[in-house]
C-alpha atoms as a PDB file:
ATOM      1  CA  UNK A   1     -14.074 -39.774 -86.306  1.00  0.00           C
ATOM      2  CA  UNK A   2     -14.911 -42.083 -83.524  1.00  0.00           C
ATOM      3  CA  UNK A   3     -13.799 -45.105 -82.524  1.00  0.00           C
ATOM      4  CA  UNK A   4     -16.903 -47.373 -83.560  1.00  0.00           C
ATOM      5  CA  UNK A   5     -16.652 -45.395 -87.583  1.00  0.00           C
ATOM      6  CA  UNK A   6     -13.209 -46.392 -87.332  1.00  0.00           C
ATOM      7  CA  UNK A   7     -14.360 -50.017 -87.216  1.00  0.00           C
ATOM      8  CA  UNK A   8     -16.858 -49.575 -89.285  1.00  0.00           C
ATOM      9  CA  UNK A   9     -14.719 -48.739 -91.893  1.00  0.00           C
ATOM     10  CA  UNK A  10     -12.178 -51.219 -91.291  1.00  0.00           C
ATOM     11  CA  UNK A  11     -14.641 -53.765 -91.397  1.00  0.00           C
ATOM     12  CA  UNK A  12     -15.951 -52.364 -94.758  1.00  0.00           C
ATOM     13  CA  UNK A  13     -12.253 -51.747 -96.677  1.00  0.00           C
ATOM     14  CA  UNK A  14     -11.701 -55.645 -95.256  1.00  0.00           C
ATOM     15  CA  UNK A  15     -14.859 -57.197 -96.932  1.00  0.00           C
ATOM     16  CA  UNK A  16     -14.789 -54.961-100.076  1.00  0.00           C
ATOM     17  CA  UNK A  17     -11.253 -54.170-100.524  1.00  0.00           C
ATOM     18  CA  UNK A  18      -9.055 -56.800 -98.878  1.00  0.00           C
ATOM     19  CA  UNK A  19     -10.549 -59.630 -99.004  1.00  0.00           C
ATOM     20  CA  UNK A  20     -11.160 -59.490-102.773  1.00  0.00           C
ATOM     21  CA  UNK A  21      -7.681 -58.906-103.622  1.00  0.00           C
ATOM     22  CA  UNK A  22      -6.877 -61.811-101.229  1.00  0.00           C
ATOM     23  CA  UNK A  23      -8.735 -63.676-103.375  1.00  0.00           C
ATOM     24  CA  UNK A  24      -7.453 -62.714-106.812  1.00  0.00           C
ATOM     25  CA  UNK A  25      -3.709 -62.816-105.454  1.00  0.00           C
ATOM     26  CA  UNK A  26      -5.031 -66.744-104.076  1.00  0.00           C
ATOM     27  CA  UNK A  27      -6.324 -67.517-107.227  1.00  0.00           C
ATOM     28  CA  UNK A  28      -3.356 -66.207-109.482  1.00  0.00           C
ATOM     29  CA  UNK A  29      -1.137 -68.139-106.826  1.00  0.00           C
ATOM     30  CA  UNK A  30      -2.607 -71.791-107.744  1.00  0.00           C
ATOM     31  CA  UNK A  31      -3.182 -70.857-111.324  1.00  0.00           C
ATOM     32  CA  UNK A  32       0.773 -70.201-111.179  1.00  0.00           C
ATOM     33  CA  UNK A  33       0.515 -66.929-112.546  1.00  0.00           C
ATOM     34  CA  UNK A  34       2.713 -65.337-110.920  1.00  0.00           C
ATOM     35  CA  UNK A  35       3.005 -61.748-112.737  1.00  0.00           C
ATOM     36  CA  UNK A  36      -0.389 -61.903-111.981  1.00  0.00           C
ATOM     37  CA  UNK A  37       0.015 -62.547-108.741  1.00  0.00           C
ATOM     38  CA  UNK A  38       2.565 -59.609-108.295  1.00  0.00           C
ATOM     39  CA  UNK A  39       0.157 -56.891-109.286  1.00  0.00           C
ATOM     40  CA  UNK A  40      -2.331 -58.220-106.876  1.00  0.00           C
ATOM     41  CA  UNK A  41      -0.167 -58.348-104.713  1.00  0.00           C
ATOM     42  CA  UNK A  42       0.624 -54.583-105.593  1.00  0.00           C
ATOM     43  CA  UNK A  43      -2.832 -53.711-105.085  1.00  0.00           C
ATOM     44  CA  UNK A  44      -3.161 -55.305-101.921  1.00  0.00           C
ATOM     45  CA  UNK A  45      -0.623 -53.541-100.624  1.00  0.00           C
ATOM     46  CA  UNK A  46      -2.206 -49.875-101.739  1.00  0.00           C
ATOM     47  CA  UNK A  47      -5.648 -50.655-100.285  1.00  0.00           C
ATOM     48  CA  UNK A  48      -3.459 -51.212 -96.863  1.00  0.00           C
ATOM     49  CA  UNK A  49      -1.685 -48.253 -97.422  1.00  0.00           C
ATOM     50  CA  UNK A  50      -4.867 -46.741 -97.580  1.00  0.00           C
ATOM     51  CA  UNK A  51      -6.484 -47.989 -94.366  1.00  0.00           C
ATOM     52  CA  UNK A  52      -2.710 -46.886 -93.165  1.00  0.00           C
ATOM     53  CA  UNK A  53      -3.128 -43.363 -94.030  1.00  0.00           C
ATOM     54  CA  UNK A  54      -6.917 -42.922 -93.049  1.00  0.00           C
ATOM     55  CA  UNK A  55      -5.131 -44.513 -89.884  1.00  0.00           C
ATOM     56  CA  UNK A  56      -7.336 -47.208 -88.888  1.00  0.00           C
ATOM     57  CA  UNK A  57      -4.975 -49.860 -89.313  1.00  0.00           C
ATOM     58  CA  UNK A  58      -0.632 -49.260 -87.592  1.00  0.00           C
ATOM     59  CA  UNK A  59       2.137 -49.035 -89.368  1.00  0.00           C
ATOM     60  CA  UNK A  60       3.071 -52.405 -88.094  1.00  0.00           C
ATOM     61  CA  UNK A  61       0.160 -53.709 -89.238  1.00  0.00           C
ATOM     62  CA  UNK A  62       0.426 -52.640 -92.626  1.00  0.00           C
ATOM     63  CA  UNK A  63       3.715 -53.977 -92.336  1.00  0.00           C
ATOM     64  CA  UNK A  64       3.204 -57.774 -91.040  1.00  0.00           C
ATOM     65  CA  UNK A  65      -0.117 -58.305 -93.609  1.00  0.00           C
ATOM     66  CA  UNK A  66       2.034 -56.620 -96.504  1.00  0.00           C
ATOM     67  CA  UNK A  67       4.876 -59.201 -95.598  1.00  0.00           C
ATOM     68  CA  UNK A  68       2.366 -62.130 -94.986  1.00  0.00           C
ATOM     69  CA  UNK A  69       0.955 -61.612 -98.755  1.00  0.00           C
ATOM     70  CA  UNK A  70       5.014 -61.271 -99.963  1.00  0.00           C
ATOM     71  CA  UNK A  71       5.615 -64.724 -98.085  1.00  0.00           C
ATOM     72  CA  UNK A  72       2.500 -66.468 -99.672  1.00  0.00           C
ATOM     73  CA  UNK A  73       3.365 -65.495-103.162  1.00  0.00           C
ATOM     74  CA  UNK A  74       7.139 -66.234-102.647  1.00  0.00           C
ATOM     75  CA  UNK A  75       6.407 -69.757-100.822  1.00  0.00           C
ATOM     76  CA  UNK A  76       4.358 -70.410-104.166  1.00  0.00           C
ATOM     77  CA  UNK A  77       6.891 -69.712-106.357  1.00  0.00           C
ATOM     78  CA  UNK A  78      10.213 -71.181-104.618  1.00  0.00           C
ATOM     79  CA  UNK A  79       8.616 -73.850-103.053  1.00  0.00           C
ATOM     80  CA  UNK A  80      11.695 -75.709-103.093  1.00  0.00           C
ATOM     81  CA  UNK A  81      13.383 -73.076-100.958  1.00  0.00           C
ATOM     82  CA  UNK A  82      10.740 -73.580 -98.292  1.00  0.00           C
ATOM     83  CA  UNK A  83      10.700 -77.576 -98.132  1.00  0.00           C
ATOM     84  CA  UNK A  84      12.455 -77.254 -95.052  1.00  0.00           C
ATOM     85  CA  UNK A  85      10.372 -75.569 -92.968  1.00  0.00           C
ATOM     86  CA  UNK A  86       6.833 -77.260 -94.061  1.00  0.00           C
ATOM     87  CA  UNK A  87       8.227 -81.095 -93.212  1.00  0.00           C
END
């Protein structure tokens, strides 16, 4: 596989894959549904370990978007632990 099918997959599994789950996990996040939220959050975190394994996104990449969706849902539902660092 070359280089511009690599990023033409990664550009597809980010529209169609991704970015919906973003979504859903966004939307569980303000309806405060946080169980919800957790299984999106699960998905999200398979479709990256898929891009992972086909390899066209790094280890550390999977790990710093896998951590920035953990952060988002945790920041959601401790927001009291985080008042701190948003004033």
């Amino acid at each position: 596989m070359n280089e511009q099918e690599k990023a033409m997959l990664l550009t597809a599994g980010h529209s169609r894959c991704l970015l919906p789950l973003e979504n859903l996990l966004e939307q569980a996040i303000q309806k405060q549904a946080f169980r919800s939220a957790e299984c999106w959050r699960y998905e999200y975190n398979g479709a990256l370990k898929m891009l992972e394994a086909l390899r066209l996104i790094s280890a550390e990449e999977y790990d710093a978007r896998s951590e920035e969706m953990l952060s988002r849902l945790l920041r959601a539902q401790h927001p009291e632990d985080y008042e701190d660092e948003t004033a």
